[in-house]
PDB file of N, CA and C in Angstrom:
ATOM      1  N   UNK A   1     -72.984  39.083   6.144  1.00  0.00           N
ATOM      2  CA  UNK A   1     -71.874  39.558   6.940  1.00  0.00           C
ATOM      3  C   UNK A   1     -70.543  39.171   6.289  1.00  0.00           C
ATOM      4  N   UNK A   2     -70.612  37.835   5.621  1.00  0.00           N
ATOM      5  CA  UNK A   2     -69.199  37.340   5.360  1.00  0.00           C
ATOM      6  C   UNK A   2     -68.716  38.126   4.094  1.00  0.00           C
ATOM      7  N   UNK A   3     -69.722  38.206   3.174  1.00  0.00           N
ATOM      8  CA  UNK A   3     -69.782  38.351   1.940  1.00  0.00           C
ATOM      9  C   UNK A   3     -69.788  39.907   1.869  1.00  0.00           C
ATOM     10  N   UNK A   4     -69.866  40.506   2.762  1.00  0.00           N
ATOM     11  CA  UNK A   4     -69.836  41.980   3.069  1.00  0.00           C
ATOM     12  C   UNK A   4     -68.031  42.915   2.551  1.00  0.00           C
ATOM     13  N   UNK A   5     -66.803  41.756   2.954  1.00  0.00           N
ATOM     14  CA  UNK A   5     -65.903  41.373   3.336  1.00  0.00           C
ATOM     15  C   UNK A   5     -65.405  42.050   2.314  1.00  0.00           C
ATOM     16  N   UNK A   6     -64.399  43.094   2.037  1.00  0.00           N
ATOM     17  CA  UNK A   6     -63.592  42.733   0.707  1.00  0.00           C
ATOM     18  C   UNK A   6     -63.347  41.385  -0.159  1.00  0.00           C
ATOM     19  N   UNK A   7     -63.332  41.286  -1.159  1.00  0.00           N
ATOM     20  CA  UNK A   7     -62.723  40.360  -2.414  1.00  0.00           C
ATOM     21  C   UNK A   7     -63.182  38.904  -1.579  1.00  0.00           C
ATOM     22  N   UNK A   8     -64.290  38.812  -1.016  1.00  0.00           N
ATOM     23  CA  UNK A   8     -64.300  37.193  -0.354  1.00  0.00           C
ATOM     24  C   UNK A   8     -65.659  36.891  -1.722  1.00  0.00           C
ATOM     25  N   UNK A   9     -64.916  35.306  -1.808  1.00  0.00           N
ATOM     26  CA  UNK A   9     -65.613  34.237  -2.570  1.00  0.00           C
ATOM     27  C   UNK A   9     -66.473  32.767  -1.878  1.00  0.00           C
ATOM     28  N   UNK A  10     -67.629  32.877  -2.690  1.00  0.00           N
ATOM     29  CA  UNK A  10     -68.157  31.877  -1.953  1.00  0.00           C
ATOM     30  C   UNK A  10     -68.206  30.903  -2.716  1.00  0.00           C
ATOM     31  N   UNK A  11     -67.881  29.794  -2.002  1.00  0.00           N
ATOM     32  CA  UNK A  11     -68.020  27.801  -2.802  1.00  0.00           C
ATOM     33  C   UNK A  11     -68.420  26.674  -2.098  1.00  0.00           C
ATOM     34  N   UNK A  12     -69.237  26.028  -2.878  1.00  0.00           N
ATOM     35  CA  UNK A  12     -69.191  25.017  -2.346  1.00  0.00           C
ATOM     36  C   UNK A  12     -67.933  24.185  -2.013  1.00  0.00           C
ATOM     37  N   UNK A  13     -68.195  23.477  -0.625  1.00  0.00           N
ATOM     38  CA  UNK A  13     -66.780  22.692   0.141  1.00  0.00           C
ATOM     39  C   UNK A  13     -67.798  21.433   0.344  1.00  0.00           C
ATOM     40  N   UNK A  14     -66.820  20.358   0.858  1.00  0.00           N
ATOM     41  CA  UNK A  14     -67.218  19.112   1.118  1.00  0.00           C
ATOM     42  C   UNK A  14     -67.978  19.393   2.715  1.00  0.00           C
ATOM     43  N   UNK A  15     -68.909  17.666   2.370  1.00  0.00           N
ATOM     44  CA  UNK A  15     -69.678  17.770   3.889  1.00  0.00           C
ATOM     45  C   UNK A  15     -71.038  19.216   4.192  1.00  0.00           C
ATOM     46  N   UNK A  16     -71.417  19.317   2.849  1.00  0.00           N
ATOM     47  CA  UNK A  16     -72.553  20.515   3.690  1.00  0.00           C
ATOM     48  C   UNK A  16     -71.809  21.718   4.562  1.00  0.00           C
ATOM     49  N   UNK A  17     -70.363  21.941   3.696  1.00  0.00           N
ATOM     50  CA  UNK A  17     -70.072  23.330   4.366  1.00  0.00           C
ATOM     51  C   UNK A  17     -70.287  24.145   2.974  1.00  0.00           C
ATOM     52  N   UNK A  18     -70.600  25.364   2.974  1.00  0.00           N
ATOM     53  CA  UNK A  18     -70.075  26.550   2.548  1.00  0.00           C
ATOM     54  C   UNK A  18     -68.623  27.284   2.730  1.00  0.00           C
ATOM     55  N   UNK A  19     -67.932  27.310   1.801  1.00  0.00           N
ATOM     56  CA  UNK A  19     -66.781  28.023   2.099  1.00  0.00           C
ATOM     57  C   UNK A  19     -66.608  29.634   1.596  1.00  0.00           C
ATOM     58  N   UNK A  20     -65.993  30.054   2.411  1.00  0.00           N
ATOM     59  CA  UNK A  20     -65.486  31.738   2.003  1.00  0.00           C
ATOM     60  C   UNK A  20     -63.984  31.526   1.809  1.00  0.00           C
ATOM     61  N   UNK A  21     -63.674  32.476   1.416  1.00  0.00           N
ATOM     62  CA  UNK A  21     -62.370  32.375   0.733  1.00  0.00           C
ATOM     63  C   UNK A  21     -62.273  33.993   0.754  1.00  0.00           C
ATOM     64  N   UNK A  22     -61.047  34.430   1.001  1.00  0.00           N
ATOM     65  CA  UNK A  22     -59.945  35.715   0.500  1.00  0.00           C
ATOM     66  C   UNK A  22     -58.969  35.546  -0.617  1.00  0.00           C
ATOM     67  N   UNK A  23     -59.167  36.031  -1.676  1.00  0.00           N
ATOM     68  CA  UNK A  23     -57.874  35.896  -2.752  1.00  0.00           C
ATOM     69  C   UNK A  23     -57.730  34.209  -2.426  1.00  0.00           C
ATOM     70  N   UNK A  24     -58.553  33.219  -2.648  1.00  0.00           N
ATOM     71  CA  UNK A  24     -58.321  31.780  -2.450  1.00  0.00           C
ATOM     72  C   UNK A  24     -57.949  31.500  -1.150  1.00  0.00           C
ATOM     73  N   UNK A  25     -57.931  31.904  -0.489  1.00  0.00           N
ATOM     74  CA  UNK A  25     -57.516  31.368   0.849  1.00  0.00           C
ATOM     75  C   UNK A  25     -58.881  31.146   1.914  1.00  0.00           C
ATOM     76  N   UNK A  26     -58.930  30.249   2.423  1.00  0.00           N
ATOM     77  CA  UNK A  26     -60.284  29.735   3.211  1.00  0.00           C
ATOM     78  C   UNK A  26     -60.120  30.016   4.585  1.00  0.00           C
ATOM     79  N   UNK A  27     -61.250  31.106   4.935  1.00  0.00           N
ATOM     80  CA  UNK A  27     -61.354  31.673   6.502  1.00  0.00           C
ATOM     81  C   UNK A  27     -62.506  31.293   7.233  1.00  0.00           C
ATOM     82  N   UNK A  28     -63.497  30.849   6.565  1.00  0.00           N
ATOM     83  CA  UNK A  28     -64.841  30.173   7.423  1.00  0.00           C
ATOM     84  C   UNK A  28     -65.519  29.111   6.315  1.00  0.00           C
ATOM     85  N   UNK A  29     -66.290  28.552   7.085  1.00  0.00           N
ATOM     86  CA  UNK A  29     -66.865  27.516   6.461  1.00  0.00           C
ATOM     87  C   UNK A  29     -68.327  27.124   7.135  1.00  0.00           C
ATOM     88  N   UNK A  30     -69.750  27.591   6.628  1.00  0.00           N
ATOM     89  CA  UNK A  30     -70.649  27.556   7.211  1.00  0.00           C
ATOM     90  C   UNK A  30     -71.158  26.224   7.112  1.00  0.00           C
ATOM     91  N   UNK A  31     -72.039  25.635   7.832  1.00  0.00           N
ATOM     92  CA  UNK A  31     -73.180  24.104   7.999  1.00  0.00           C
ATOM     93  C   UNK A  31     -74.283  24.833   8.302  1.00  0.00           C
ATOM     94  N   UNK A  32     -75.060  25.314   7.684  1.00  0.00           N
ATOM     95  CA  UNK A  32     -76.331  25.566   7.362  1.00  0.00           C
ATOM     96  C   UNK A  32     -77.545  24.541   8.247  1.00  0.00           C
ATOM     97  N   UNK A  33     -77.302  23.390   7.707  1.00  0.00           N
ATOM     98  CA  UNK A  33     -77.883  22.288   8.110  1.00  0.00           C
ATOM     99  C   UNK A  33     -77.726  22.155   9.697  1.00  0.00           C
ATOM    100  N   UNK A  34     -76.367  21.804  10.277  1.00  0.00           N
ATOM    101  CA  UNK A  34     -76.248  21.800  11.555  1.00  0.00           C
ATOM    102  C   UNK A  34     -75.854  23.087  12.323  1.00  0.00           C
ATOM    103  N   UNK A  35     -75.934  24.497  11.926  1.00  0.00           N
ATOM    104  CA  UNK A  35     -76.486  25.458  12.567  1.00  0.00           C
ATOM    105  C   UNK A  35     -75.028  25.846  13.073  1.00  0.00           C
ATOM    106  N   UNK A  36     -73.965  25.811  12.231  1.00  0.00           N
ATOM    107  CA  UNK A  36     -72.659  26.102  12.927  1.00  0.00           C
ATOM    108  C   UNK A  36     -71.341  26.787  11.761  1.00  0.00           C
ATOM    109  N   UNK A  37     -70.655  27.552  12.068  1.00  0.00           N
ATOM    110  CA  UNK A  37     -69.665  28.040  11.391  1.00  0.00           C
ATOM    111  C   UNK A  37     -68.184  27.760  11.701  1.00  0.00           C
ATOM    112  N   UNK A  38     -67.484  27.156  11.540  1.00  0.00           N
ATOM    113  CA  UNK A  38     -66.190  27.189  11.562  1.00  0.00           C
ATOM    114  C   UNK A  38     -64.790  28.088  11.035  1.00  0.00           C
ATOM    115  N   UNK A  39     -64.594  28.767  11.846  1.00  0.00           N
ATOM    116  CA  UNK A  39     -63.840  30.331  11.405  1.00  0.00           C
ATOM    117  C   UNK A  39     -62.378  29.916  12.297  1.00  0.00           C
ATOM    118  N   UNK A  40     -61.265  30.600  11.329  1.00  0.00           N
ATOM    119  CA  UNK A  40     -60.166  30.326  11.456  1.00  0.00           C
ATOM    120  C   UNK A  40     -59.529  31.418  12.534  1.00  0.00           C
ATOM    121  N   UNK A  41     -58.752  31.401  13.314  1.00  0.00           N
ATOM    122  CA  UNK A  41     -58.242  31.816  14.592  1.00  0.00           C
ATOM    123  C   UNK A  41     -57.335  31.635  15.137  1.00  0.00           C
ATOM    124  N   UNK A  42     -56.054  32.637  15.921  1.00  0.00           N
ATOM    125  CA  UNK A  42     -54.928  31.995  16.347  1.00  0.00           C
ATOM    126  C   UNK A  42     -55.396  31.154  17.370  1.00  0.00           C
ATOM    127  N   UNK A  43     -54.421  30.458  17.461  1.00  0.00           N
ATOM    128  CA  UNK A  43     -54.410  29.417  18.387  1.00  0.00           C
ATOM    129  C   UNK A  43     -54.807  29.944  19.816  1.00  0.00           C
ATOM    130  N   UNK A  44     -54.309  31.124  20.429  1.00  0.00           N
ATOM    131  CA  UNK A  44     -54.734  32.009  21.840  1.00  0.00           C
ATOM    132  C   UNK A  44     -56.242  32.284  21.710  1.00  0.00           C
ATOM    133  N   UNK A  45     -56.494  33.120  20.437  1.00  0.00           N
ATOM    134  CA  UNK A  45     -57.870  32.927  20.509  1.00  0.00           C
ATOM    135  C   UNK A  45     -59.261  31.971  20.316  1.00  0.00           C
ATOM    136  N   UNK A  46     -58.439  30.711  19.599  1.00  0.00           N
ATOM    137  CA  UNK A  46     -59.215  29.503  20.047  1.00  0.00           C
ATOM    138  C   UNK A  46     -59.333  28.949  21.324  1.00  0.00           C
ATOM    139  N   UNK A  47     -58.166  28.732  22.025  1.00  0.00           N
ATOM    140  CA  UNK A  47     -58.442  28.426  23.937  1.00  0.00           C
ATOM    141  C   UNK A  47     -59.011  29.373  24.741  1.00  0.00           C
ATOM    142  N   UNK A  48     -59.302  30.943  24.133  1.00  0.00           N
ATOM    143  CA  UNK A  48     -59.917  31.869  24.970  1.00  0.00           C
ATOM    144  C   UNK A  48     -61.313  32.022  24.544  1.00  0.00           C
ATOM    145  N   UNK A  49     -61.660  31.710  23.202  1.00  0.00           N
ATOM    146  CA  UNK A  49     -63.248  31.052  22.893  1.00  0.00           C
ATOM    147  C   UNK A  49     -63.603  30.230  23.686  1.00  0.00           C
ATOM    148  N   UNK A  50     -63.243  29.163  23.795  1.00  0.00           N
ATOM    149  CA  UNK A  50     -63.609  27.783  24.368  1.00  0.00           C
ATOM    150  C   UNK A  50     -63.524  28.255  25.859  1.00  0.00           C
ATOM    151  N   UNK A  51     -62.685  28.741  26.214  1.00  0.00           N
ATOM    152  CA  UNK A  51     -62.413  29.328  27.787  1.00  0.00           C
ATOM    153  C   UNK A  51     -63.975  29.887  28.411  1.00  0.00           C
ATOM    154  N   UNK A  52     -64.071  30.895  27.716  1.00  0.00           N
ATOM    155  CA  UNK A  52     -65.118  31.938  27.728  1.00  0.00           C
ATOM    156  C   UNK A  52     -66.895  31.512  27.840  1.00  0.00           C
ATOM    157  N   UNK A  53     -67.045  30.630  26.578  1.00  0.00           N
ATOM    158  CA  UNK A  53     -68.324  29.912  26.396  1.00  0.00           C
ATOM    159  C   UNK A  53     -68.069  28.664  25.699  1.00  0.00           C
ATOM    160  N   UNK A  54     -67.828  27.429  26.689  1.00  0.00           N
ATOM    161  CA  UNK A  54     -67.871  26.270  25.668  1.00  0.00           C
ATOM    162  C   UNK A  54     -68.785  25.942  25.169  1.00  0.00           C
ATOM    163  N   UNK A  55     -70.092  26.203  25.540  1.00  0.00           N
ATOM    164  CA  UNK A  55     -71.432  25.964  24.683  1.00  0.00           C
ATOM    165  C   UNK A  55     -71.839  26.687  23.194  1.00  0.00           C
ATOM    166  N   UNK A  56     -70.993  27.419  23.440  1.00  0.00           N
ATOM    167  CA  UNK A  56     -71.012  27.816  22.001  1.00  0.00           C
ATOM    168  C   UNK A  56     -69.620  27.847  21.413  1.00  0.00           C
ATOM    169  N   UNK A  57     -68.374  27.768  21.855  1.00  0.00           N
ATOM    170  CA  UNK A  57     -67.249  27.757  21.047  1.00  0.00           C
ATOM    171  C   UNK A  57     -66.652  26.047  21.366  1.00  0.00           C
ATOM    172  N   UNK A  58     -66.631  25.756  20.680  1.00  0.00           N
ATOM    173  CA  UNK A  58     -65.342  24.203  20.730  1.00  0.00           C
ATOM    174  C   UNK A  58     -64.120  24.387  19.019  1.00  0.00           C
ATOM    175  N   UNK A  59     -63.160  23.834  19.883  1.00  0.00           N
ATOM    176  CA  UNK A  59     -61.642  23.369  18.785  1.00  0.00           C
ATOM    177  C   UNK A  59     -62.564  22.762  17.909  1.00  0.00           C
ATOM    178  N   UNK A  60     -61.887  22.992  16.456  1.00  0.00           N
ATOM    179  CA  UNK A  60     -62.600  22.270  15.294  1.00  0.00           C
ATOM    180  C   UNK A  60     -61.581  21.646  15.115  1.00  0.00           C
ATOM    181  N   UNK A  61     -60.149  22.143  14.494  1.00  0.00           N
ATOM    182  CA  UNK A  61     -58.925  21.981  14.258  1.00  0.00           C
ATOM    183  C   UNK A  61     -57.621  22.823  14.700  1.00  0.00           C
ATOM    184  N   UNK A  62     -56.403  22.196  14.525  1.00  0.00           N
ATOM    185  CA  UNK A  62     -55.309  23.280  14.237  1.00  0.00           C
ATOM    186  C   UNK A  62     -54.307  22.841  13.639  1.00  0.00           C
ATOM    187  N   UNK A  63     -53.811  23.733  12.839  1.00  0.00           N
ATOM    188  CA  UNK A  63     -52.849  23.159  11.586  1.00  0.00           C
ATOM    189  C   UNK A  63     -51.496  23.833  12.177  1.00  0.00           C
ATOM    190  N   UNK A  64     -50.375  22.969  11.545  1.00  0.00           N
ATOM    191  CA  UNK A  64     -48.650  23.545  12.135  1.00  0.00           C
ATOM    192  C   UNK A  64     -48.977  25.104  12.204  1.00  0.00           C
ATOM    193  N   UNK A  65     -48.192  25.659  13.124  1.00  0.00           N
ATOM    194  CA  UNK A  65     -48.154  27.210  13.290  1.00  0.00           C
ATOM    195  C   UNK A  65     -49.185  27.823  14.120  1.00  0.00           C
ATOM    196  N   UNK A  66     -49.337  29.117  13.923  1.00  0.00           N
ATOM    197  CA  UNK A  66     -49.995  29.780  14.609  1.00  0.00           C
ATOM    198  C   UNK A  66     -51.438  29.739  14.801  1.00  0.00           C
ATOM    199  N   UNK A  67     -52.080  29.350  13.703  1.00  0.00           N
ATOM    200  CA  UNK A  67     -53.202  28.930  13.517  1.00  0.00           C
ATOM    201  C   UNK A  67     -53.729  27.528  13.933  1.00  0.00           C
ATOM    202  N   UNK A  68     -55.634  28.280  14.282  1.00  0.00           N
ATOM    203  CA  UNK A  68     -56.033  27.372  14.576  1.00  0.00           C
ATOM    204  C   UNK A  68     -57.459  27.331  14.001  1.00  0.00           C
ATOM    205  N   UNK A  69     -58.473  26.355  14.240  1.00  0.00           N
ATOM    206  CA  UNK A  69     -59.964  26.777  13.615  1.00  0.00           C
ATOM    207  C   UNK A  69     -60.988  26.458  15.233  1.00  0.00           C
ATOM    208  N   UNK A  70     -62.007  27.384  14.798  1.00  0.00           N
ATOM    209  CA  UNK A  70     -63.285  27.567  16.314  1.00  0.00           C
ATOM    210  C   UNK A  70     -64.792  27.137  15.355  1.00  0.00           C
ATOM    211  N   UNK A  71     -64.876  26.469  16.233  1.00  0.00           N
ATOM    212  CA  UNK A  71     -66.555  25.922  15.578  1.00  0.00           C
ATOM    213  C   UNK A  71     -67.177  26.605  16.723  1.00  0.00           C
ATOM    214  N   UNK A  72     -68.241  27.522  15.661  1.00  0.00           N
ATOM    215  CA  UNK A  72     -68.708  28.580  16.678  1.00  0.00           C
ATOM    216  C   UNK A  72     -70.710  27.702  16.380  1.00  0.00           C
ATOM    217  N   UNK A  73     -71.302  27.689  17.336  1.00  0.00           N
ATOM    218  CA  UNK A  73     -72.653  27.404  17.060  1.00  0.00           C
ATOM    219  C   UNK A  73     -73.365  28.687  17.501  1.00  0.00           C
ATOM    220  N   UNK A  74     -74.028  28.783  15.801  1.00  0.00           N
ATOM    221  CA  UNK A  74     -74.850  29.855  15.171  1.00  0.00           C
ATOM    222  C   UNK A  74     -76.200  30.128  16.755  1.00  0.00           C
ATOM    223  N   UNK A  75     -76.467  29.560  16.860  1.00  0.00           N
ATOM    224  CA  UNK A  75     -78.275  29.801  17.960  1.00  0.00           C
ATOM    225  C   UNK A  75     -77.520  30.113  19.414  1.00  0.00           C
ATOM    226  N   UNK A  76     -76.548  30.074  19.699  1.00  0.00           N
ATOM    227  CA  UNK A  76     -76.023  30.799  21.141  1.00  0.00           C
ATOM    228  C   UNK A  76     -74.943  32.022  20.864  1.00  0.00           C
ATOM    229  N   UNK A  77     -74.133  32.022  19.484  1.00  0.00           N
ATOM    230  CA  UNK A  77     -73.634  33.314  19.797  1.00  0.00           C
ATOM    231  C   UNK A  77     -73.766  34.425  19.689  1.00  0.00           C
ATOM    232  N   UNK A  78     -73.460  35.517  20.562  1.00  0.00           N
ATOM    233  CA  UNK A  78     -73.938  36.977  19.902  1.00  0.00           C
ATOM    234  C   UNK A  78     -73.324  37.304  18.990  1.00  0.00           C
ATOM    235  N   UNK A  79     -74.189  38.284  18.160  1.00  0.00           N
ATOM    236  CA  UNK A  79     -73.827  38.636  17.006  1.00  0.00           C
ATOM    237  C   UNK A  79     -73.081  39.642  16.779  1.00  0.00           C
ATOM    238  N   UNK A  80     -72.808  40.254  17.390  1.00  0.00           N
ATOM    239  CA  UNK A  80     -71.913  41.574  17.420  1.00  0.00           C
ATOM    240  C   UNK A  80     -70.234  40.687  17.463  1.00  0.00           C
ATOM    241  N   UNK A  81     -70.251  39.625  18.806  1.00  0.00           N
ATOM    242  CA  UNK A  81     -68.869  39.186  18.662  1.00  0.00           C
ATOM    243  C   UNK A  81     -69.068  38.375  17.106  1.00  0.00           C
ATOM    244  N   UNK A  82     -70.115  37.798  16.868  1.00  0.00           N
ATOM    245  CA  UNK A  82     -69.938  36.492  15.383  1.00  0.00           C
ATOM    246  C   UNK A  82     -69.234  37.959  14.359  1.00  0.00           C
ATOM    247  N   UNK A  83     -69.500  38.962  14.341  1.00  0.00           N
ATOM    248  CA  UNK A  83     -69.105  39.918  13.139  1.00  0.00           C
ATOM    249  C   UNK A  83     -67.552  40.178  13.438  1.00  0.00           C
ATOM    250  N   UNK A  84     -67.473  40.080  14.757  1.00  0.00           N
ATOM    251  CA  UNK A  84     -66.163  40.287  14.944  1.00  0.00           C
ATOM    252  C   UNK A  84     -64.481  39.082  14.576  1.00  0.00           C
ATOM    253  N   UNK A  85     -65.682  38.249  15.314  1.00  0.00           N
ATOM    254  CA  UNK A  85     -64.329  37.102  14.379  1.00  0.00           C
ATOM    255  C   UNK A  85     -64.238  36.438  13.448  1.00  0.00           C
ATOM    256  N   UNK A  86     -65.526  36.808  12.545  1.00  0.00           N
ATOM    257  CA  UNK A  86     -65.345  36.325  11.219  1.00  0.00           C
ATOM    258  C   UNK A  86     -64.407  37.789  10.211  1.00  0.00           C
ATOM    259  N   UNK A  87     -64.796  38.928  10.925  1.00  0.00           N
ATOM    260  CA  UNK A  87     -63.322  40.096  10.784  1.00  0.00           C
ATOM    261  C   UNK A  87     -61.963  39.338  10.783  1.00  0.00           C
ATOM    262  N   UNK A  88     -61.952  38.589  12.022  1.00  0.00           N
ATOM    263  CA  UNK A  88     -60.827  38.673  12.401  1.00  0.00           C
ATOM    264  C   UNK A  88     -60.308  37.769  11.782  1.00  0.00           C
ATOM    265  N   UNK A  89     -60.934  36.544  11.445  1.00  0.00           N
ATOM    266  CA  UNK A  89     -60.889  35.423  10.443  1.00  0.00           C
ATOM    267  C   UNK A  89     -60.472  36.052   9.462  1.00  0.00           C
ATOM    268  N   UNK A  90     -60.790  36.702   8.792  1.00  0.00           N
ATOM    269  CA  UNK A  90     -60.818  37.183   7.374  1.00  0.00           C
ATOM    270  C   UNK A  90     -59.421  37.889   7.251  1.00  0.00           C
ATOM    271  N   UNK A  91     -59.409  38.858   8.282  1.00  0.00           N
ATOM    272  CA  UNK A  91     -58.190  39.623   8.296  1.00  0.00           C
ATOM    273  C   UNK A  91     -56.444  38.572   8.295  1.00  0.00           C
ATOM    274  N   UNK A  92     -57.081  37.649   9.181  1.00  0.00           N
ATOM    275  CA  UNK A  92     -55.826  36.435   8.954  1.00  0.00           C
ATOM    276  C   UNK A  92     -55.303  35.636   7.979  1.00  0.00           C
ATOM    277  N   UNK A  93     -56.276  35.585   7.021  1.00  0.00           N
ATOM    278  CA  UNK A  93     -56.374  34.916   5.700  1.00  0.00           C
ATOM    279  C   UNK A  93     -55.746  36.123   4.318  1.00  0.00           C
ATOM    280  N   UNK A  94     -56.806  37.658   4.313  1.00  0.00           N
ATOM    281  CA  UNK A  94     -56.259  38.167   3.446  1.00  0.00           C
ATOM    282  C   UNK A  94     -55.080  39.031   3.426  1.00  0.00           C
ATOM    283  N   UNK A  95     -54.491  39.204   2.638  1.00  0.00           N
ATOM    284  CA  UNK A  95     -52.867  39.622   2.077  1.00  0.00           C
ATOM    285  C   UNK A  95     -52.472  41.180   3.230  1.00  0.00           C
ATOM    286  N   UNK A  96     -51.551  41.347   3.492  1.00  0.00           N
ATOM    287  CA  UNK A  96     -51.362  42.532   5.141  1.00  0.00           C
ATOM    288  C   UNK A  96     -52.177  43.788   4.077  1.00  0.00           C
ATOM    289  N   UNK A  97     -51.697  44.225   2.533  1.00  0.00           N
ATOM    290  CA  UNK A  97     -52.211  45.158   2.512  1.00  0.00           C
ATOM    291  C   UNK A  97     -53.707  45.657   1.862  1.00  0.00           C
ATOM    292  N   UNK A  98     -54.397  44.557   1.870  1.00  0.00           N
ATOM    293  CA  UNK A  98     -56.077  44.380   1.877  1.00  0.00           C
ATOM    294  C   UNK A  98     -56.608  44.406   3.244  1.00  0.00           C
ATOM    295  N   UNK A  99     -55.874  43.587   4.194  1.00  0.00           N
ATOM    296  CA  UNK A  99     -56.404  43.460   5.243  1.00  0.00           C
ATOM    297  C   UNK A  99     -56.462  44.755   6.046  1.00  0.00           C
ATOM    298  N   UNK A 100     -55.275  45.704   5.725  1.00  0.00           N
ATOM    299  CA  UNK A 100     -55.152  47.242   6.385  1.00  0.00           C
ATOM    300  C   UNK A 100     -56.044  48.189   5.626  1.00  0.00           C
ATOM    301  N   UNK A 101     -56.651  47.616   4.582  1.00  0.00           N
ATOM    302  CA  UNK A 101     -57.651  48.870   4.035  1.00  0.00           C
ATOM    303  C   UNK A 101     -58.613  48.896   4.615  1.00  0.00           C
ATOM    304  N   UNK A 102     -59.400  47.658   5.592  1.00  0.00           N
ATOM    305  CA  UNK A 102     -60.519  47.644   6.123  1.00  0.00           C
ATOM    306  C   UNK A 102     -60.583  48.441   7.801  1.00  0.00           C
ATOM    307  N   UNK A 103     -61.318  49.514   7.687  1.00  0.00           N
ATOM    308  CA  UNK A 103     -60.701  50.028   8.996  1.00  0.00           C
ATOM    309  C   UNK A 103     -61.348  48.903  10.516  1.00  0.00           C
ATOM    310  N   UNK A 104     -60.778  49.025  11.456  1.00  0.00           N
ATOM    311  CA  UNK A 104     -61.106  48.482  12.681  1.00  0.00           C
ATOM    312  C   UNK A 104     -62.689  48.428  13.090  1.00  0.00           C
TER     313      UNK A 104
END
């Protein structure tokens, strides 16, 4: 799904994550091991994850600005939304006019 993505790169990151990347910029970060993804998100849509299903969404982080990160656990979420906000992840990370080539 991630790797599906326009121009996304995959690397190893610290701690047993997997990282994706846009043109270098880091939008998720999988744990394989502990069964969870961490995908980047405005800040509204991190408190409306967590709002929605805390059993599967909790705050990972949030850095100055608009942004924030959602630790989503892989075995409770549906997959139709997981495709959607690792989109949406992605779309936040890559450059406005890569991100507008991918249609909705």
């Amino acid at each position: 799904m991630v790797l599906g993505l326009p121009e996304v790169t995959e690397r190893e990151s610290i701690s047993n994550l997997t990282g994706f990347r846009v043109r270098d910029k880091g939008f998720c970060y999988l744990n394989e091991i502990e069964g969870f993804v961490m995908l980047k998100a405005t800040r509204e849509e991190q408190v409306a994850l967590i709002a929605e299903d805390p059993a599967t969404f909790s705050p990972s982080w949030a850095s100055g600005g608009r942004f924030a990160w959602v630790k989503v656990k892989l075995a409770t979420v549906d997959p139709g939304e997981m495709n959607e906000l690792v989109t949406e992840a992605w779309r936040l990370s890559a450059p406005k006019r890569l991100a507008a080539a991918l249609r909705p």
